[in-house]
Protein backbone atom coordinates (compact mmCIF):
# COMPACT_ATOMS: atom_id res chain seq x y z
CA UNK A 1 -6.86 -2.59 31.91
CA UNK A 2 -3.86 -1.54 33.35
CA UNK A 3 -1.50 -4.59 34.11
CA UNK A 4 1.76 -6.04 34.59
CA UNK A 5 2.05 -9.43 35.93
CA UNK A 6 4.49 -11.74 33.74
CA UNK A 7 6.14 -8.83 32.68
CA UNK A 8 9.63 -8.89 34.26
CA UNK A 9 10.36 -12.10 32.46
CA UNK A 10 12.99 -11.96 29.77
CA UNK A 11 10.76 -14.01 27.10
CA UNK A 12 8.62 -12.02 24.50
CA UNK A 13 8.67 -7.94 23.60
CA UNK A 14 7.43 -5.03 25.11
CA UNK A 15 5.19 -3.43 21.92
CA UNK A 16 4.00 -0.06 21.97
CA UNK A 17 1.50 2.44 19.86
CA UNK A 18 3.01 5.35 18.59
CA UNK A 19 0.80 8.35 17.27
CA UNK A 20 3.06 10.67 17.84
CA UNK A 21 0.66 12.51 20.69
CA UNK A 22 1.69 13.74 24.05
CA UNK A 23 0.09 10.04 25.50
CA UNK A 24 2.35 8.11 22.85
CA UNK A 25 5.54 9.76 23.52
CA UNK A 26 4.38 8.87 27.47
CA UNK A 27 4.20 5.35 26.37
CA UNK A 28 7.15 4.93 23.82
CA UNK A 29 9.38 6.30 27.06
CA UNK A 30 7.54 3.83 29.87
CA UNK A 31 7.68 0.98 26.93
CA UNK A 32 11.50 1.45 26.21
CA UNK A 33 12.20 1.33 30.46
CA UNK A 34 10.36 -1.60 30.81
CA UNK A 35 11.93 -3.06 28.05
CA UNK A 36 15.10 -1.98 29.23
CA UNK A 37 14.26 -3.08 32.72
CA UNK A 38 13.23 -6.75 32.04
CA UNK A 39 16.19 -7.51 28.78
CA UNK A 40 13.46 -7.33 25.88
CA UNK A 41 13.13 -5.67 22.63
CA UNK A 42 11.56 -2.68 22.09
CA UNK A 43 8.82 -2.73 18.93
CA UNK A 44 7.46 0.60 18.47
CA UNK A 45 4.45 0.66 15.93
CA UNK A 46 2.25 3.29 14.00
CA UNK A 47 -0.72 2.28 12.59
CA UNK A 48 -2.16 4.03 9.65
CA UNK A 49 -4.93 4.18 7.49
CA UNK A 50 -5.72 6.10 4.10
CA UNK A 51 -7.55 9.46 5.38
CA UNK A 52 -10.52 8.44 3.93
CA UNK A 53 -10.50 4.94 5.05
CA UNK A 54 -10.26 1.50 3.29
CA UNK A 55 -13.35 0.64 2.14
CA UNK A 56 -13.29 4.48 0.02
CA UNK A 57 -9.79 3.73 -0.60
CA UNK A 58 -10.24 0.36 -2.28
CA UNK A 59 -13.17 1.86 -4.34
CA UNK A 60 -10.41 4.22 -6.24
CA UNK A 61 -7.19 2.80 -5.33
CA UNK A 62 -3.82 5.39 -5.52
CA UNK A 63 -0.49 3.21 -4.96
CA UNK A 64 1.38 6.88 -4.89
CA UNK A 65 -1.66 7.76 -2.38
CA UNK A 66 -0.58 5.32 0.01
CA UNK A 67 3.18 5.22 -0.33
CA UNK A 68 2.70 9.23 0.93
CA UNK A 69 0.25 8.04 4.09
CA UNK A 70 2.57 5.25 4.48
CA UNK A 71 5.78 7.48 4.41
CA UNK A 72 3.54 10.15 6.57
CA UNK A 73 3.13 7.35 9.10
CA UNK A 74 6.98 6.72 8.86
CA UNK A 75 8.00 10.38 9.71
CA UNK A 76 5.79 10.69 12.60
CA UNK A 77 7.25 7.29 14.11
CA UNK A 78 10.95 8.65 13.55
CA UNK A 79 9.53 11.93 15.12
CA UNK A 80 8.30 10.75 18.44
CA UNK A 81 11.95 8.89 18.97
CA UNK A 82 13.35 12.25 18.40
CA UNK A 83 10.87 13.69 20.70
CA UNK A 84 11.17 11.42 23.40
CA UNK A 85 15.06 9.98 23.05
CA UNK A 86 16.30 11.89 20.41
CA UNK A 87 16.91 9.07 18.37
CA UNK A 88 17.23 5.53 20.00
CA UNK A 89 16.53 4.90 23.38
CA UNK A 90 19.43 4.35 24.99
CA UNK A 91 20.47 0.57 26.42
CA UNK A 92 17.27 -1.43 24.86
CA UNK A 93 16.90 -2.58 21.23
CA UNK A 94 14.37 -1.24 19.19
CA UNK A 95 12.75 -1.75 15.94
CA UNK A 96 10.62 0.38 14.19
CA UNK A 97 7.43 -0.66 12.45
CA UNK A 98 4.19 1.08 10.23
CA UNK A 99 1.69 -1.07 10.17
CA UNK A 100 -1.35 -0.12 7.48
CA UNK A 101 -4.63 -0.90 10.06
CA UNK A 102 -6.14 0.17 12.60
CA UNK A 103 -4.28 0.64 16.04
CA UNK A 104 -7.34 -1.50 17.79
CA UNK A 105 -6.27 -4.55 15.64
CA UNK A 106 -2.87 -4.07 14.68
CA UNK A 107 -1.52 -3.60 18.06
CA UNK A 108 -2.89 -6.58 19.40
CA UNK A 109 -1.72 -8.46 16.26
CA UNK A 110 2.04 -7.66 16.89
CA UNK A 111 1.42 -8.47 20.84
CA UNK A 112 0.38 -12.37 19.95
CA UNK A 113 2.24 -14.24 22.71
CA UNK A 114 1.69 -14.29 26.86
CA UNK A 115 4.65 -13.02 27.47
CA UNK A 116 4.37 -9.73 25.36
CA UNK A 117 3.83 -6.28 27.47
CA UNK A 118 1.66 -3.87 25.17
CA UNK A 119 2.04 -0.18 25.97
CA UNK A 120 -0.68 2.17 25.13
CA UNK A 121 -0.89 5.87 25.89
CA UNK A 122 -4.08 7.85 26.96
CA UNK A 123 -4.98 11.04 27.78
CA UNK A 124 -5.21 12.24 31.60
CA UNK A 125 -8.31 12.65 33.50
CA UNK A 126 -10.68 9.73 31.25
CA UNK A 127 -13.29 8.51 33.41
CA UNK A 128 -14.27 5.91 30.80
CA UNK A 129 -11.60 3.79 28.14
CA UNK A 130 -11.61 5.28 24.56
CA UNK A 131 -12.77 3.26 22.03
CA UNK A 132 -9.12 2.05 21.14
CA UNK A 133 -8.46 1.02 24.51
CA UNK A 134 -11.66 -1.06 24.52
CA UNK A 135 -10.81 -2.71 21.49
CA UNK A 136 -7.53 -3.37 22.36
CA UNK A 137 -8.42 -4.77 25.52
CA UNK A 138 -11.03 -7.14 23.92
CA UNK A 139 -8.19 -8.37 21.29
CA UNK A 140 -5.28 -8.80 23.60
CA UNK A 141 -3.72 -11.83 24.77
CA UNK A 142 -1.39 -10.21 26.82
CA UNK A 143 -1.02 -7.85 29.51
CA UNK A 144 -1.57 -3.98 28.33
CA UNK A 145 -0.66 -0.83 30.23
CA UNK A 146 -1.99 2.27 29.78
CA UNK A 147 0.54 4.99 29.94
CA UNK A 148 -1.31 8.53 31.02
CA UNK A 149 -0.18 11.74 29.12
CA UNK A 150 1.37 14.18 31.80
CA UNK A 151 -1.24 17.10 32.95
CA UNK A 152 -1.02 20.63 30.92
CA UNK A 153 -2.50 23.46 32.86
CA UNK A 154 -5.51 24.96 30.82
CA UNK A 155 -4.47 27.80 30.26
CA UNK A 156 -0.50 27.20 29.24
CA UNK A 157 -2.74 24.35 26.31
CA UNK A 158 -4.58 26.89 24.78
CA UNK A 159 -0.88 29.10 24.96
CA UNK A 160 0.50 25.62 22.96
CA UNK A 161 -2.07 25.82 20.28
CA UNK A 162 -1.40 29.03 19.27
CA UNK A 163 2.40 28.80 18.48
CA UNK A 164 3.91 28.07 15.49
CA UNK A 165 7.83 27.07 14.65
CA UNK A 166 8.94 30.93 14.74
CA UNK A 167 8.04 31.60 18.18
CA UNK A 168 10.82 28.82 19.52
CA UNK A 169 13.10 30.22 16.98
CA UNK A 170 16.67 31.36 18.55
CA UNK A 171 16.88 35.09 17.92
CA UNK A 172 20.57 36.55 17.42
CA UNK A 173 22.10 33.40 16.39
């Protein structure tokens, strides 16, 4: 799935999923140095759907229920370009979007032209593609890179999970 021919070219936009995970932030940093690296904007995107899905949703629909997913969906995108840049990525233009959808559709959907690089993370060590990368394969019309997370030893994950905010508090400040 992985390719990138047609992507130093200075037409189109290098597009990139953004769940805020330890694959997206991968991809949002790979995304902004090819972008960078071939003189084309950056679109970062976050799709989002009501927790309990559409057709649910549209059975008891809750403007103020969505404007809090949507807004949800907003923070984390602002988060992972804190995470990863802290703030903008320096020398490439960005834009920011939240998309309400599905990431198998509405990445593909912002990707339309040849010339488009889409940037996807996933997680290290899959011997098979996820069901979003399958999808997003089937729907795209251009190239798509996957983007592997960086390795976490077992043990120091299961360390990760069990911290909260206080324990990467500054003491004596």
């Amino acid at each position: 799935m992985a390719s990138t021919a047609g992507t130093e070219s200075g037409d189109g936009r290098v597009v990139v999923g953004v769940s805020g995970s330890l694959a997206s932030l991968a991809a949002l940093r790979a995304a902004a140095d090819a972008a960078r690296r071939s003189g084309r904007p950056l679109v970062a995107v976050t799709a989002w759907e009501p927790p309990e899905g559409e057709a649910l949703y549209l059975r008891r629909p809750d403007p103020a229920w969505a404007r809090h997913w949507r807004a949800e969906a907003r923070a984390r995108l602002d988060g992972a370009f804190d995470a990863a840049f802290g703030g903008a990525p320096p020398g490439v233009g960005s834009e920011r979007r939240v998309v309400r959808g599905r990431p198998a559709s509405a990445l593909p959907g912002l990707a339309v032209h040849p010339h488009d690089l889409l940037v996807i993370g996933t997680r290290p060590g899959r011997r098979r593609p996820s069901r979003l990368h399958r999808g997003i394969g089937a729907r795209a019309v251009c190239p798509v890179l996957t983007v592997p997370a960086p390795t976490v030893p077992r043990g120091l994950r299961r360390a990760l999970r069990r911290m909260t905010a206080e324990d990467f508090a500054l003491v004596g400040r």
